[in-house]
Protein backbone atom coordinates (compact mmCIF):
# COMPACT_ATOMS: atom_id res chain seq x y z
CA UNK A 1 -25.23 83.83 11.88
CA UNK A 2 -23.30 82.76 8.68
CA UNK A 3 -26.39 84.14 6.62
CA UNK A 4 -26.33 87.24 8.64
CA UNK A 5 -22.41 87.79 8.34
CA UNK A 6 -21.10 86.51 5.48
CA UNK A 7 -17.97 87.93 5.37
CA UNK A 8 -17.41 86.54 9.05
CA UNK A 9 -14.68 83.58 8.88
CA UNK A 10 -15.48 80.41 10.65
CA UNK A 11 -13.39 79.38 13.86
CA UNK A 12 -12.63 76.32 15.67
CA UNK A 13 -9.01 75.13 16.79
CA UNK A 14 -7.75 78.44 14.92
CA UNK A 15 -4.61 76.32 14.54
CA UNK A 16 -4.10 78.17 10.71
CA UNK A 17 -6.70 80.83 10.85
CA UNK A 18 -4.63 82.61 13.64
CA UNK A 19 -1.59 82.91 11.92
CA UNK A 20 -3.20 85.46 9.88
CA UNK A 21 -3.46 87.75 12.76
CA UNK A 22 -0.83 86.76 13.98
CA UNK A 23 1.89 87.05 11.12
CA UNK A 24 0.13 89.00 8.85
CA UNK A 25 -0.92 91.23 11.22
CA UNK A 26 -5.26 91.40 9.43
CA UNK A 27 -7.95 92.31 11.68
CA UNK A 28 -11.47 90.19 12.33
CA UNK A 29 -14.03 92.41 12.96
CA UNK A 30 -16.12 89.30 13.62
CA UNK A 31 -15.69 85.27 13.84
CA UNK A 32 -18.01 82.82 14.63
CA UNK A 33 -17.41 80.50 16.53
CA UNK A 34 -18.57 76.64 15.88
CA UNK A 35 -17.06 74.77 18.79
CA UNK A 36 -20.91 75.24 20.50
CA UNK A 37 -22.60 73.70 17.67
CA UNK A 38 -23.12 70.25 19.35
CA UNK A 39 -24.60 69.01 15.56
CA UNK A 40 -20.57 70.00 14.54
CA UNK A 41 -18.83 67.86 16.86
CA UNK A 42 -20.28 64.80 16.68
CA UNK A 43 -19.36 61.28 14.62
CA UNK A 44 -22.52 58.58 13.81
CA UNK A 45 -22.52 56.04 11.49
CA UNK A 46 -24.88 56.33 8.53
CA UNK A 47 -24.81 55.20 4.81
CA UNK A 48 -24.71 57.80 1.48
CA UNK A 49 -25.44 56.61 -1.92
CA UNK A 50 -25.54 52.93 -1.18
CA UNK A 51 -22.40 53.00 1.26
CA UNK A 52 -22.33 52.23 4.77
CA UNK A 53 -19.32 54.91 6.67
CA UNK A 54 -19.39 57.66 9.48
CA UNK A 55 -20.84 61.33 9.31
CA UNK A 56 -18.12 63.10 10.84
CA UNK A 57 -19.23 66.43 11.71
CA UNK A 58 -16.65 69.45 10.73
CA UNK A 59 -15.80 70.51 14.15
CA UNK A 60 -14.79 67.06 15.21
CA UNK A 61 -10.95 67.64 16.22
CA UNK A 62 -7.96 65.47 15.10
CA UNK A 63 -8.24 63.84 18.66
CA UNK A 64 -11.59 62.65 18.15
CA UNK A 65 -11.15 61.29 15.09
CA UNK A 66 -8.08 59.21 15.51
CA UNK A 67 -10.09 56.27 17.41
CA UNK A 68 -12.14 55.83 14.16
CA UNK A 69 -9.10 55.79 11.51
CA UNK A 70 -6.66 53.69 14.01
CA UNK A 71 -9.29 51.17 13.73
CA UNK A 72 -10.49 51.30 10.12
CA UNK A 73 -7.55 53.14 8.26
CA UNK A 74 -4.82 52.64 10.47
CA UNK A 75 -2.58 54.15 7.79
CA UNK A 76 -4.46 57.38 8.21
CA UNK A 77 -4.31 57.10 12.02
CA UNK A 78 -0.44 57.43 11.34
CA UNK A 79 -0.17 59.96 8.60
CA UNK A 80 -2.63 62.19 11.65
CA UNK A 81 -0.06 61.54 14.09
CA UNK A 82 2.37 63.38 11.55
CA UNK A 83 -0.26 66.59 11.59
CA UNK A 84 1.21 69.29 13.65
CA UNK A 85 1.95 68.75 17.44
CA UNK A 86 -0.23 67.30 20.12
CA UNK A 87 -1.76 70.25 20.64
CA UNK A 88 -2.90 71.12 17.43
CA UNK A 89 -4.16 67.67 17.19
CA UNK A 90 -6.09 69.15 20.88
CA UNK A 91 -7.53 71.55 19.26
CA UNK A 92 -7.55 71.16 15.10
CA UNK A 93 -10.58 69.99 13.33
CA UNK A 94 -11.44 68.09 10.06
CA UNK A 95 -13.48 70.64 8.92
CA UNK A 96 -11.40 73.70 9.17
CA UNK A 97 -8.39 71.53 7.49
CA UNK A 98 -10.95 71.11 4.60
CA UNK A 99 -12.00 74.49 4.23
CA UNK A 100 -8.91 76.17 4.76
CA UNK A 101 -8.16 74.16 1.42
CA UNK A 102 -4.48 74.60 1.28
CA UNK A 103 -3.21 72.36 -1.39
CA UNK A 104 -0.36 70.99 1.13
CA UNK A 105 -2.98 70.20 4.20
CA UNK A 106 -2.73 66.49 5.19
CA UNK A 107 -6.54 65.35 5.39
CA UNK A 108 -7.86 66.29 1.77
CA UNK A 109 -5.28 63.87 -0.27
CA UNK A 110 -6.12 60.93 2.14
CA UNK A 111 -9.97 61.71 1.97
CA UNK A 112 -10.13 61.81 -1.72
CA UNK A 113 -8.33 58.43 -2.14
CA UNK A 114 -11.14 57.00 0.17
CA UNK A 115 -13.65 58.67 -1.60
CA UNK A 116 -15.23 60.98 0.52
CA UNK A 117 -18.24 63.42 0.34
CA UNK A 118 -18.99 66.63 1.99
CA UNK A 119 -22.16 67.90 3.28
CA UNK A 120 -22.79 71.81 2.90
CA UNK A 121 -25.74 73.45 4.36
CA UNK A 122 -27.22 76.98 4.67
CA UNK A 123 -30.43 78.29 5.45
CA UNK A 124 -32.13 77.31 2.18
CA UNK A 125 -30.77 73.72 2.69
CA UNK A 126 -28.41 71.37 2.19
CA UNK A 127 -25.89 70.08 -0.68
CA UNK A 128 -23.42 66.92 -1.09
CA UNK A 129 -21.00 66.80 -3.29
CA UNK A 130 -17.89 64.34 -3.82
CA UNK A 131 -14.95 65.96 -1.76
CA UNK A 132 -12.59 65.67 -5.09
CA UNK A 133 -15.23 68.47 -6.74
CA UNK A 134 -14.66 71.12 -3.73
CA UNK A 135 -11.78 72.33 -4.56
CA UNK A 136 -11.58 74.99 -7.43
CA UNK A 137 -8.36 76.80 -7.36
CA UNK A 138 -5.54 77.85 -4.88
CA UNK A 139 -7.67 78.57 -1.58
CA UNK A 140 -10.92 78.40 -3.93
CA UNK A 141 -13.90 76.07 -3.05
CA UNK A 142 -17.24 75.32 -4.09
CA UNK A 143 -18.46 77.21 -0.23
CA UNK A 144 -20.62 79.55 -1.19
CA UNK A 145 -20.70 82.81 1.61
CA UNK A 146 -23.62 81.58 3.28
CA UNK A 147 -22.81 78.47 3.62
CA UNK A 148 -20.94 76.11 5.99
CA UNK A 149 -19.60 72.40 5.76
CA UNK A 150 -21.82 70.71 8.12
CA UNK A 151 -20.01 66.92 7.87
CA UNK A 152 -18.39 65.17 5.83
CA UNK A 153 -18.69 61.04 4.92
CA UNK A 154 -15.79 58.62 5.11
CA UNK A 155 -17.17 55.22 3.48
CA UNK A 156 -16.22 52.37 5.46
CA UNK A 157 -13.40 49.80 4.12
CA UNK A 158 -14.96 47.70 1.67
CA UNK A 159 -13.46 43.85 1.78
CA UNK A 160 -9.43 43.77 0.51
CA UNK A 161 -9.32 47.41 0.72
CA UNK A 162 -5.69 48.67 0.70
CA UNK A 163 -3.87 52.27 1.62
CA UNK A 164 -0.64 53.19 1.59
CA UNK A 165 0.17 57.24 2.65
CA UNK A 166 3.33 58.73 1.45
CA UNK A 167 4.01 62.42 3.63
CA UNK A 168 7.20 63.54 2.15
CA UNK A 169 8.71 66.88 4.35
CA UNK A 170 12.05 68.29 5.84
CA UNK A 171 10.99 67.00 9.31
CA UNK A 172 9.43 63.47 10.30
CA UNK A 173 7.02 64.78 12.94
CA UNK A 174 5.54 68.48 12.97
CA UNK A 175 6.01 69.64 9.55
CA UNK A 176 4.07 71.24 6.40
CA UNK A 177 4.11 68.50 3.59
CA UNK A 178 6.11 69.20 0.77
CA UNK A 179 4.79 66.11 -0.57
CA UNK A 180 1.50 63.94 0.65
CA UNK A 181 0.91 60.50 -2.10
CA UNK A 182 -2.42 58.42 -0.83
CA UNK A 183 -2.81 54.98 -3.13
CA UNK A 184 -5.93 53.14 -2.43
CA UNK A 185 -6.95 49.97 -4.26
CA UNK A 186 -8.53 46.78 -3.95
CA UNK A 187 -7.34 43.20 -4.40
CA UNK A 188 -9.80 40.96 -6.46
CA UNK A 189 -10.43 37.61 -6.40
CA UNK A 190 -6.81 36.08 -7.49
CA UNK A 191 -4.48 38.97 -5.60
CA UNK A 192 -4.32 41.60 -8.34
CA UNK A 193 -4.49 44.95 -7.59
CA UNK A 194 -7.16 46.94 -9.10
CA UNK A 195 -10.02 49.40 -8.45
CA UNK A 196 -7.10 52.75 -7.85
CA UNK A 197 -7.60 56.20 -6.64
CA UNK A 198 -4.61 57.84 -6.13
CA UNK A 199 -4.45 61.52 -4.69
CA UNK A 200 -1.80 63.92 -4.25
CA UNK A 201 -1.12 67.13 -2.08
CA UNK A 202 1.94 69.60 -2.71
CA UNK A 203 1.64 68.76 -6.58
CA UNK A 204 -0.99 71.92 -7.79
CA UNK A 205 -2.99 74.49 -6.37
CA UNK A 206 -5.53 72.20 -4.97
CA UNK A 207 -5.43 68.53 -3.41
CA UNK A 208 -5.99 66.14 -6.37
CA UNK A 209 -6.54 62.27 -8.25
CA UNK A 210 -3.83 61.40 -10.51
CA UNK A 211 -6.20 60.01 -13.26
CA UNK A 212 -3.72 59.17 -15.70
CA UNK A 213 -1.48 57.39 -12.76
CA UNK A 214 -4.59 55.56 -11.32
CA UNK A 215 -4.86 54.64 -15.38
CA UNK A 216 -1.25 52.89 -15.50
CA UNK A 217 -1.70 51.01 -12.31
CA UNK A 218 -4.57 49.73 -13.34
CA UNK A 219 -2.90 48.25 -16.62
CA UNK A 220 -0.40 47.18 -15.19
CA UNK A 221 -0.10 43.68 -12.67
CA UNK A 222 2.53 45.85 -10.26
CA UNK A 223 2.94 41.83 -8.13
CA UNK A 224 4.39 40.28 -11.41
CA UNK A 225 6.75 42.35 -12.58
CA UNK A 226 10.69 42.05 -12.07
CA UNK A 227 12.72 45.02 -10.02
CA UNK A 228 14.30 45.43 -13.02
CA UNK A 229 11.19 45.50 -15.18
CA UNK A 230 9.38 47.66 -12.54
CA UNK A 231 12.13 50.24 -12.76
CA UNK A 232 11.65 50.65 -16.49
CA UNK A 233 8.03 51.04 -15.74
CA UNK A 234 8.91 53.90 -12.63
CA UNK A 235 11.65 55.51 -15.09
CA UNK A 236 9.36 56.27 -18.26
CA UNK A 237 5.56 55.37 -18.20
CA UNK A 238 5.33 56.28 -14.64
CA UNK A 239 6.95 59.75 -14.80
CA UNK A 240 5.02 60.48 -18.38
CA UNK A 241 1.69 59.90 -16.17
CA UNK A 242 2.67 61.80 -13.56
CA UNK A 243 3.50 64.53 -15.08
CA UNK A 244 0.58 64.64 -17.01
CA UNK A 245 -1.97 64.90 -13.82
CA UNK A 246 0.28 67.54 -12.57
CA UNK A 247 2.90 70.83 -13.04
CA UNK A 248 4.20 71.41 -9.46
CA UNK A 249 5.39 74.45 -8.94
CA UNK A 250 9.02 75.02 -6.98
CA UNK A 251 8.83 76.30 -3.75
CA UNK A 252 11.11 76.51 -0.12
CA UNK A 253 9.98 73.40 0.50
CA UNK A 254 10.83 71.53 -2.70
CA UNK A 255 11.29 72.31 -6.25
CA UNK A 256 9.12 71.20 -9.69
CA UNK A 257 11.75 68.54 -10.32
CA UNK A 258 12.18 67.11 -6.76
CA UNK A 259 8.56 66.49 -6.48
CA UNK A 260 8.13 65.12 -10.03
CA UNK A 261 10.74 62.75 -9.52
CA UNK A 262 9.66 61.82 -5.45
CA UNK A 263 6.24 60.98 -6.74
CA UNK A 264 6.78 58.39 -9.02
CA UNK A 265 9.25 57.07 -6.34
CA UNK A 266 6.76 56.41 -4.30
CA UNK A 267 5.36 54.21 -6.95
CA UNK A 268 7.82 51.17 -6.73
CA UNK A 269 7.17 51.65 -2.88
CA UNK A 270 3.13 50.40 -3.15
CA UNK A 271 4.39 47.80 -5.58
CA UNK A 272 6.71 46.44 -2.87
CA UNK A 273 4.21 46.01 -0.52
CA UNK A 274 1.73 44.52 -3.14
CA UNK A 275 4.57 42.02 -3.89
CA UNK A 276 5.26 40.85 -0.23
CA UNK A 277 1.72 40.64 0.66
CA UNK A 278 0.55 38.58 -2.72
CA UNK A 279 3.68 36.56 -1.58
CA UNK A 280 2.52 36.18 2.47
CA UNK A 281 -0.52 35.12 1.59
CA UNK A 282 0.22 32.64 -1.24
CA UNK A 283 -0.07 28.72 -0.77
CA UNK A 284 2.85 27.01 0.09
CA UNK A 285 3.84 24.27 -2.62
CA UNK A 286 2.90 21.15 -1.94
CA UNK A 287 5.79 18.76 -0.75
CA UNK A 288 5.53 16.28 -3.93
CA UNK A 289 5.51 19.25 -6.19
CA UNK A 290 8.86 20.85 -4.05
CA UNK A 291 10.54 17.67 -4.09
CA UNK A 292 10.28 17.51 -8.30
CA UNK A 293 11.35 20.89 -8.65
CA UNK A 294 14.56 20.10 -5.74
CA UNK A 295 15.38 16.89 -8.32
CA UNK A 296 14.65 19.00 -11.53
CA UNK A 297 16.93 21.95 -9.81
C-alpha cells in the first residue's frame, strides 16, 4: 500500500497527525492505517551489530512500551509518563513520535543518548541506520516515500550504565518540551564517568548529540571537582560548548537565551548525582585510619 500510495500519510494513535485536520483544517484523501500490521506492534529481543536489546516495532504504543523502560531505563519510564495524557499514552506510538520528527518530541533525544537504530523497509528491502542519522532538517528525514519504519533497536544497558533526562516545559505533566537534555555515560573501573552521549531536543531543527559537550565531560572528572570549581566550569567552558553544538531559536515556549543558559544548567545537575553516587558507594575509612585523622584534626 505505501508503494502504491506514496503520498498517503501513515496513521496509528493520530495523537499529532490529527491536529492537522483538525486545526489546520487539510484534507486526507487517503491514510493507511498500521494498527493491523501485527509485525508493527510487537517487542522481541534480538541483538544488532554485536549488541544484545529489543526490536520494538513502530506501532508499539507508549503503553506497551513502558514495562520495558520501567525495568531497564527507569529514567525513561518517567520522562514517558511526562508524554501527553493517559490517553495519548493509550493510543501514541514510538514510531509515529519518530517519524513525525518534531525537534521538541520526547522519544528521539532519549533514544539517541542510548544509541538507537532504526529499521526502514519497502518493497525492495530493508535499511538500518543509526537513529542520530534520520533526521535531516526541520520535519526532514532520511524516509524515503515508499518506505516505512518497520522497528527500531534499543540496546540493552551495558554494566554501570547511567541516564539522567532533563524535560524542561511550562507545565510538569502534559506539556510540549521547551527543553528535553538526555546524558548517558558509563562509570569505569575506579568511579569516573566516561563513555558520554548527550542529546538534546528544543535546541535546533532536529533532535541532536552535543559533540562538543559530550567532548568536555569527557575531559573533565565532574566527581572531583569543588561547587565552586564546577561553577567556573558551568559558567564558561560549559556554555562555549554548548553553544557550539547548537543556535536555538526563540520561540512561545522559550527564547535563544533561556535555553542556552537552562542547558548548561542542567550540567551541574548530572555532576551532582555523579558526586553523591561516587560518594554512596565509596569505602568507609577504616577505624585506625579515622582515629589518626580525629587526633591529627
Amino acid at each position: 500500500m505505501r508503494a502504491a500510495h506514496p503520498e498517503a500519510p501513515l496513521i496509528a494513535g493520530g495523537t499529532d497527525l490529527m491536529l492537522e485536520y483538525t486545526q489546520r483544517l487539510r484534507d486526507f484523501p487517503a491514510l493507511i492505517d498500521t494498527t493491523c500490521v501485527a509485525a508493527l506492534g510487537t517487542i522481541e529481543e534480538g541483538e544488532h551489530a554485536g549488541q544484545a536489546g529489543w526490536w520494538i516495532g513502530a506501532a508499539v504504543t507508549y503503553r506497551q512500551l513502558m514495562p520495558l523502560l520501567r525495568e531497564h531505563y527507569p529514567e525513561g519510564a518517567d520522562l514517558l509518563t511526562r508524554l501527553g495524557s493517559e490517553q495519548i499514552r493509550n493510543r501514541g506510538t514510538l514510531g509515529g513520535n519518530i517519524g513525525n520528527a518534531s525537534p521538541i518530541g520526547d522519544m528521539p533525544p532519549l533514544l539517541i543518548a542510548l544509541e538507537a537504530y532504526l529499521q526502514l523497509m519497502s518493497v525492495d528491502g530493508e535499511r538500518i541506520l543509526k537513529l542520530e542519522d534520520f533526521f535531516l532538517d526541520y520535519k526532514r528525514t532520511q524516509l524515503m516515500p515508499d518506505e516505512i519504519i518497520h522497528s527500531l533497536f534499543l540496546p540493552r544497558p551495558v554494566h554501570n550504565q547511567r541516564l539522567a533526562v532533563h524535560k524542561l516545559s511550562k507545565r510538569r505533566d502534559d506539556d510540549i518540551s521547551t527543553l528535553l537534555g538526555v546524558f548517558a555515560w558509563r562509570r569505569d573501573a575506579s568511579g569516573h564517568a566516561q563513555h558520554w552521549r548527550v542529546a538534546f531536543g528544543g535546541m535546533a531543527g532536529i533532535p541532536a548529540r552535543a559533540p562538543h559537550l559530550e567532548a568536555l565531560l569527557s575531559r573533565e572528572t565532574l566527581e572531583s571537582l569543588t561547587p565552586a570549581q564546577l561553577d567556573t566550569l558551568t559558567r564558561h567552558r560549559i556554555e562555549q560548548a554548548i553553544q557550539a553544538d547548537f543556535s536555538p531559536l526563540s520561540d512561545v515556549r522559550g527564547s535563544r537565551e533561556y535555553r542556552l543558559l537552562a542547558a548548561s544548567h542542567l550540567v551541574p545537575r548530572v555532576a551532582q548525582r555523579i558526586h553523591n553516587e561516587r560518594h554512596a558507594t565509596a569505602p568507609l575509612m577504616p577505624l585506625e585510619s579515622l582515629d589518626a585523622y580525629l587526633a591529627q584534626s
